[in-house]
PDB file of N, CA and C in Angstrom:
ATOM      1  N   UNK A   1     125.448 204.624 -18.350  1.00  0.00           N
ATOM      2  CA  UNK A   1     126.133 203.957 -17.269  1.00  0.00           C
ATOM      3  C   UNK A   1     125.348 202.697 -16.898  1.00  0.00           C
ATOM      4  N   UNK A   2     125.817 201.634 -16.755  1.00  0.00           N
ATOM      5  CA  UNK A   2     125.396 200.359 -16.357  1.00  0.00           C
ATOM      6  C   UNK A   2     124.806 200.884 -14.791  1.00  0.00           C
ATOM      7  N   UNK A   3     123.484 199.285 -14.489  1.00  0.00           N
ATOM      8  CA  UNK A   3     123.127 199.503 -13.121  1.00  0.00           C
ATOM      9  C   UNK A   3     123.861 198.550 -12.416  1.00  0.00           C
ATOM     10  N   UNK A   4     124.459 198.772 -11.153  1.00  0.00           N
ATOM     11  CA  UNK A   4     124.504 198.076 -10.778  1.00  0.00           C
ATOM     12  C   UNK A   4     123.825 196.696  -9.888  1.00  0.00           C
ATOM     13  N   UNK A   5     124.048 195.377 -10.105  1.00  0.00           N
ATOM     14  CA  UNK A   5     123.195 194.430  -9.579  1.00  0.00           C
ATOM     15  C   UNK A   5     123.726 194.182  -7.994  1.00  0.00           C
ATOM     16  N   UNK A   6     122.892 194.149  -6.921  1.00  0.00           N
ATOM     17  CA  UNK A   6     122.890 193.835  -6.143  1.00  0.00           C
ATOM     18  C   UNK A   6     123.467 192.324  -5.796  1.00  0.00           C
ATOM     19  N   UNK A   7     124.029 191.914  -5.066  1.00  0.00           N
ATOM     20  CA  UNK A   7     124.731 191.206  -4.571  1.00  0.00           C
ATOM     21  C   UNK A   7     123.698 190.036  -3.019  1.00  0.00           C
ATOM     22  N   UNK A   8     123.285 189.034  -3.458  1.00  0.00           N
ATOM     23  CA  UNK A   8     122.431 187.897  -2.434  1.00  0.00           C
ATOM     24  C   UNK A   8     123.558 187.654  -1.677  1.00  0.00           C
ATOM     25  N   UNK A   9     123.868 187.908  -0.463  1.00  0.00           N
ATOM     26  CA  UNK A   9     125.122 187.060   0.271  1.00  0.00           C
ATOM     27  C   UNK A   9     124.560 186.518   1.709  1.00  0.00           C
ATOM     28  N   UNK A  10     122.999 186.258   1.770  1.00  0.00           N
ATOM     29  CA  UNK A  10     121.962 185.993   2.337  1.00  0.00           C
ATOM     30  C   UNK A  10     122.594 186.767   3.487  1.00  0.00           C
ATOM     31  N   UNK A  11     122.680 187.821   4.254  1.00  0.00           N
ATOM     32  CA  UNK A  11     123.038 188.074   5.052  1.00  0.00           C
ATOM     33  C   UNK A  11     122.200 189.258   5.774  1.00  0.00           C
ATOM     34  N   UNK A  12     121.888 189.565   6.871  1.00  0.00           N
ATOM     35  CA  UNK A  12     120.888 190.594   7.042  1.00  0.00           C
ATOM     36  C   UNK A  12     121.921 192.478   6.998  1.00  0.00           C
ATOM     37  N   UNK A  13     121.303 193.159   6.958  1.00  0.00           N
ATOM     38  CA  UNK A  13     121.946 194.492   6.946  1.00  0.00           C
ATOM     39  C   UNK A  13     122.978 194.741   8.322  1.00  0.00           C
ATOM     40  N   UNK A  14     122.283 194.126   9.102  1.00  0.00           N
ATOM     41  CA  UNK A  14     123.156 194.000  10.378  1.00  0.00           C
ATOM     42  C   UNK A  14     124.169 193.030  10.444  1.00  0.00           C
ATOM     43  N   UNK A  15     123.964 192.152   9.703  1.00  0.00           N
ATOM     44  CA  UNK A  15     125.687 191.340   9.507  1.00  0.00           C
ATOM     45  C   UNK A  15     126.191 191.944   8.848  1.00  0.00           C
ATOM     46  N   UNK A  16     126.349 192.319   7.789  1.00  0.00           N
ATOM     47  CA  UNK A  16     127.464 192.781   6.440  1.00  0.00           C
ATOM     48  C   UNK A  16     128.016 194.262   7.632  1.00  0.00           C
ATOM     49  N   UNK A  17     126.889 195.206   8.212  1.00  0.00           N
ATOM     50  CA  UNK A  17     127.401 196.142   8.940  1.00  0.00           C
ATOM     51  C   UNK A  17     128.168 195.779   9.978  1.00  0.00           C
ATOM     52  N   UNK A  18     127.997 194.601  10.853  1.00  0.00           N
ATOM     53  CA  UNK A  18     129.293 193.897  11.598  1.00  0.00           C
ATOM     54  C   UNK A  18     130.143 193.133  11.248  1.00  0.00           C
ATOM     55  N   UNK A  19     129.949 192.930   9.923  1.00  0.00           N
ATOM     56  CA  UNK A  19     131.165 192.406   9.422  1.00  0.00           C
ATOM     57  C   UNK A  19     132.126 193.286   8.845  1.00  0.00           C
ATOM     58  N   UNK A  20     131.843 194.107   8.490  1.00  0.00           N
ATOM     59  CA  UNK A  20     132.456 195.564   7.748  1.00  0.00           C
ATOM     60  C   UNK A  20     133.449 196.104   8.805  1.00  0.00           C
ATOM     61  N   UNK A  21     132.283 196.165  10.402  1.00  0.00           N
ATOM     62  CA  UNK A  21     133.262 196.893  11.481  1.00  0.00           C
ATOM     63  C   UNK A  21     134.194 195.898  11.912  1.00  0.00           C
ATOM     64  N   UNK A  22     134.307 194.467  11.760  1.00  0.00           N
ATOM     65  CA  UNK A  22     135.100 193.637  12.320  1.00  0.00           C
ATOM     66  C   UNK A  22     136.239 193.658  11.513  1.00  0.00           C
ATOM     67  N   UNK A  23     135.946 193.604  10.148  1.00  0.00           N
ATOM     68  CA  UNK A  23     137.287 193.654   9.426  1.00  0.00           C
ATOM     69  C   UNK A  23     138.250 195.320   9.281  1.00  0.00           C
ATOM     70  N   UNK A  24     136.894 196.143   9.156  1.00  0.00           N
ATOM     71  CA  UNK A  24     137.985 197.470   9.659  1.00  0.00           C
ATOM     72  C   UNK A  24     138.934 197.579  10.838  1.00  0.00           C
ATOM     73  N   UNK A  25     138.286 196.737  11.922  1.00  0.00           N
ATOM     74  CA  UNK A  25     139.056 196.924  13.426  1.00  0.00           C
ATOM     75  C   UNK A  25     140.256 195.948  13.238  1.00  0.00           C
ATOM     76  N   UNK A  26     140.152 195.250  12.340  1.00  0.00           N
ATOM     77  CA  UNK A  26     141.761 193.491  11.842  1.00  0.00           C
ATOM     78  C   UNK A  26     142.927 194.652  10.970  1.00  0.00           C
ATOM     79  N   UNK A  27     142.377 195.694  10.475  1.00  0.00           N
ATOM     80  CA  UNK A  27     143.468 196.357   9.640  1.00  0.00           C
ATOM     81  C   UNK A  27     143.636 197.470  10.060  1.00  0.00           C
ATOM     82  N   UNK A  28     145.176 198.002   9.382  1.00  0.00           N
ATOM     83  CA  UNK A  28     144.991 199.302   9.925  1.00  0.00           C
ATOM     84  C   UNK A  28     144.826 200.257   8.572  1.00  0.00           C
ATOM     85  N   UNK A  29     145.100 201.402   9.183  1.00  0.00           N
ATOM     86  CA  UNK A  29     144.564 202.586   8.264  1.00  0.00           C
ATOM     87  C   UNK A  29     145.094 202.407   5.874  1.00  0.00           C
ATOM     88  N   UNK A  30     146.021 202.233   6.306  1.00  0.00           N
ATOM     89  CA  UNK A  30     147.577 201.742   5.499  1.00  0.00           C
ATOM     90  C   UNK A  30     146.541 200.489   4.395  1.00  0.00           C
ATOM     91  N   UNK A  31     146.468 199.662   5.288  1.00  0.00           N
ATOM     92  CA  UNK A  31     145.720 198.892   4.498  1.00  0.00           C
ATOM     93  C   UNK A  31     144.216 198.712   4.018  1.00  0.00           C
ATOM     94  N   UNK A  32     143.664 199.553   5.002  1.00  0.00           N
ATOM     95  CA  UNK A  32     142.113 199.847   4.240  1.00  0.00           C
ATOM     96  C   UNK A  32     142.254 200.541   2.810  1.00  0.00           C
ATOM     97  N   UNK A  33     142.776 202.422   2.755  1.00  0.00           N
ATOM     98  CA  UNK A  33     142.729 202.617   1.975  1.00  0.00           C
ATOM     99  C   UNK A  33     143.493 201.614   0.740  1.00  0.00           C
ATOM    100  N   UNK A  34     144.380 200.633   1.159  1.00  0.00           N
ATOM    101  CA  UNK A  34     145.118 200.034   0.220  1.00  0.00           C
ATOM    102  C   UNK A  34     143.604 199.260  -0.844  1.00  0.00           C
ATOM    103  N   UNK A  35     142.972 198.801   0.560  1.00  0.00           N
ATOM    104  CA  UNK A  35     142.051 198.021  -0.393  1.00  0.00           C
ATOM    105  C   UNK A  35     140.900 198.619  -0.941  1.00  0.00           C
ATOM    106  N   UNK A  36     140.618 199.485  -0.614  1.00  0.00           N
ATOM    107  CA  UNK A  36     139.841 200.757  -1.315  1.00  0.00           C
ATOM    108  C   UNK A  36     140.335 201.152  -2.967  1.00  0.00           C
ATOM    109  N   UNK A  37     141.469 201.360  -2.821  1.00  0.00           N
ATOM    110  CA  UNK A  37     142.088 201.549  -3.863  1.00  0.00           C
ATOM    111  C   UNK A  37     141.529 200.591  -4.705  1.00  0.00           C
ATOM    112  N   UNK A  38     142.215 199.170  -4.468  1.00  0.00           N
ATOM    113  CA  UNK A  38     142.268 198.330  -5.030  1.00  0.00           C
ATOM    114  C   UNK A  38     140.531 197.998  -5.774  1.00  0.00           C
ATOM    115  N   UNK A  39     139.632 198.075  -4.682  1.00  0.00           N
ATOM    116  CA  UNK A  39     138.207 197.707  -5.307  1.00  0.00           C
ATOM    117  C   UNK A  39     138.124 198.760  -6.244  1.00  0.00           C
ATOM    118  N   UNK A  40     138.316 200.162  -5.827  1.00  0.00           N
ATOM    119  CA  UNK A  40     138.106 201.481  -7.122  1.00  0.00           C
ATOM    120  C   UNK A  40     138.544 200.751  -8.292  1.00  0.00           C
ATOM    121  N   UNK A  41     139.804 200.382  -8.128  1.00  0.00           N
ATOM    122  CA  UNK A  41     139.900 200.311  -9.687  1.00  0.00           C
ATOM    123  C   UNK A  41     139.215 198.917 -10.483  1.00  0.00           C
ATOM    124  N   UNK A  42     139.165 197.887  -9.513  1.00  0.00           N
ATOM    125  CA  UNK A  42     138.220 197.149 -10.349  1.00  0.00           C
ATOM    126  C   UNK A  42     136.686 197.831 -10.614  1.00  0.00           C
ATOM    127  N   UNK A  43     136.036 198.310  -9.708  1.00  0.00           N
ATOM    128  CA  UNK A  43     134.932 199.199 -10.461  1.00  0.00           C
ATOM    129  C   UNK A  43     135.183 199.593 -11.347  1.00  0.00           C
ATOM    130  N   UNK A  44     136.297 200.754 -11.726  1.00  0.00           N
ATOM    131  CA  UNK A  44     136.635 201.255 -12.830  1.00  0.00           C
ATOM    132  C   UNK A  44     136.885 200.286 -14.155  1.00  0.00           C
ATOM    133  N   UNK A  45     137.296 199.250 -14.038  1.00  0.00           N
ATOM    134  CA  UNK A  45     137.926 198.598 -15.062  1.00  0.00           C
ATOM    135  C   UNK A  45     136.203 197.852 -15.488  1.00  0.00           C
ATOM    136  N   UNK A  46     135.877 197.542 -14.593  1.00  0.00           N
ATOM    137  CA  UNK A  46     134.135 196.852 -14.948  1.00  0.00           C
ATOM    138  C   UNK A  46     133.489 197.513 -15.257  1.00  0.00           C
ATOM    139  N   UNK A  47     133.344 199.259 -15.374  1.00  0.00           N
ATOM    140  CA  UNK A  47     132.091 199.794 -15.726  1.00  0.00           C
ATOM    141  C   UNK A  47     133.159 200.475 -17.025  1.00  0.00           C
ATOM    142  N   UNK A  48     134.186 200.476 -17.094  1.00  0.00           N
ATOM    143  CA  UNK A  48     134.933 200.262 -18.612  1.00  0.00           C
ATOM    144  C   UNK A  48     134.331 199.259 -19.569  1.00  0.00           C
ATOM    145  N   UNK A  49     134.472 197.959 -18.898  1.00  0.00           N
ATOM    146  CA  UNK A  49     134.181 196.977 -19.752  1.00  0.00           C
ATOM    147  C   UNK A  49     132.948 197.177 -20.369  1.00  0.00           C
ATOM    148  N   UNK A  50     131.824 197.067 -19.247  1.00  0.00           N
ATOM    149  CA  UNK A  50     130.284 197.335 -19.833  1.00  0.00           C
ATOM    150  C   UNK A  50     130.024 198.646 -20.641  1.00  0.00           C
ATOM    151  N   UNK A  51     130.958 199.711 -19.970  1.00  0.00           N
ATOM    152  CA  UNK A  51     130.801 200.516 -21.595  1.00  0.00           C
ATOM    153  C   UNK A  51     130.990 200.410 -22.985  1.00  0.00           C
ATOM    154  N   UNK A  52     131.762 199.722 -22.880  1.00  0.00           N
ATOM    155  CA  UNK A  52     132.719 198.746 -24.426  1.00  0.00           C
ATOM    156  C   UNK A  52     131.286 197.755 -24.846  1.00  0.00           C
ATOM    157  N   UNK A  53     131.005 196.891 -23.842  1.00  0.00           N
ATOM    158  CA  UNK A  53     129.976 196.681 -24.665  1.00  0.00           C
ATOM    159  C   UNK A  53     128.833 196.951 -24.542  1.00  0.00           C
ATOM    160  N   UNK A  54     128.290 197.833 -23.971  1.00  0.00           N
ATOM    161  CA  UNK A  54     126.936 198.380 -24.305  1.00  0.00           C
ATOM    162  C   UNK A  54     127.312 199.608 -26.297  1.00  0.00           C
ATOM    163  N   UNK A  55     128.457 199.976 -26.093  1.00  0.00           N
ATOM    164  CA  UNK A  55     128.770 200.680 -27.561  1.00  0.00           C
ATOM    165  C   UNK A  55     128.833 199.669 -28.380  1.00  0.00           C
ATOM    166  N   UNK A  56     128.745 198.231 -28.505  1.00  0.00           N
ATOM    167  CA  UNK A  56     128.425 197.145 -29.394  1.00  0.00           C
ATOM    168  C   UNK A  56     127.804 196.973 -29.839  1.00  0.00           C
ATOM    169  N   UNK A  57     126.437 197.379 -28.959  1.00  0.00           N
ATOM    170  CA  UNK A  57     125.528 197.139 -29.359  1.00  0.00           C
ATOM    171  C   UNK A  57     124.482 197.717 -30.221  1.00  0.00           C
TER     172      UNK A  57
END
């Protein structure tokens, strides 16, 4: 399984955590999991990919 790389979005732990609660409180239920969904499957489709090619190699 690939690692995943961390993400610089210069931001401290306490922003991304108030930013997280600000955008949960803009949507409702309907559309979180919508976008949950939606990131799952790009995970899925990306740690597809890197399996494909780490077996390349």
């Amino acid at each position: 399984m690939a690692i995943p790389a961390s993400l610089d979005m210069g931001l401290t732990s306490e922003q991304v955590l108030e930013a997280f609660r600000r955008a949960l409180n803009d949507m409702t239920d309907e559309q979180i999991n919508a976008k949950f969904t939606e990131i799952s499957a790009k995970i899925t489709a990306v740690e597809e990919r890197l399996t494909a090619l780490e077996k390349e190699e």
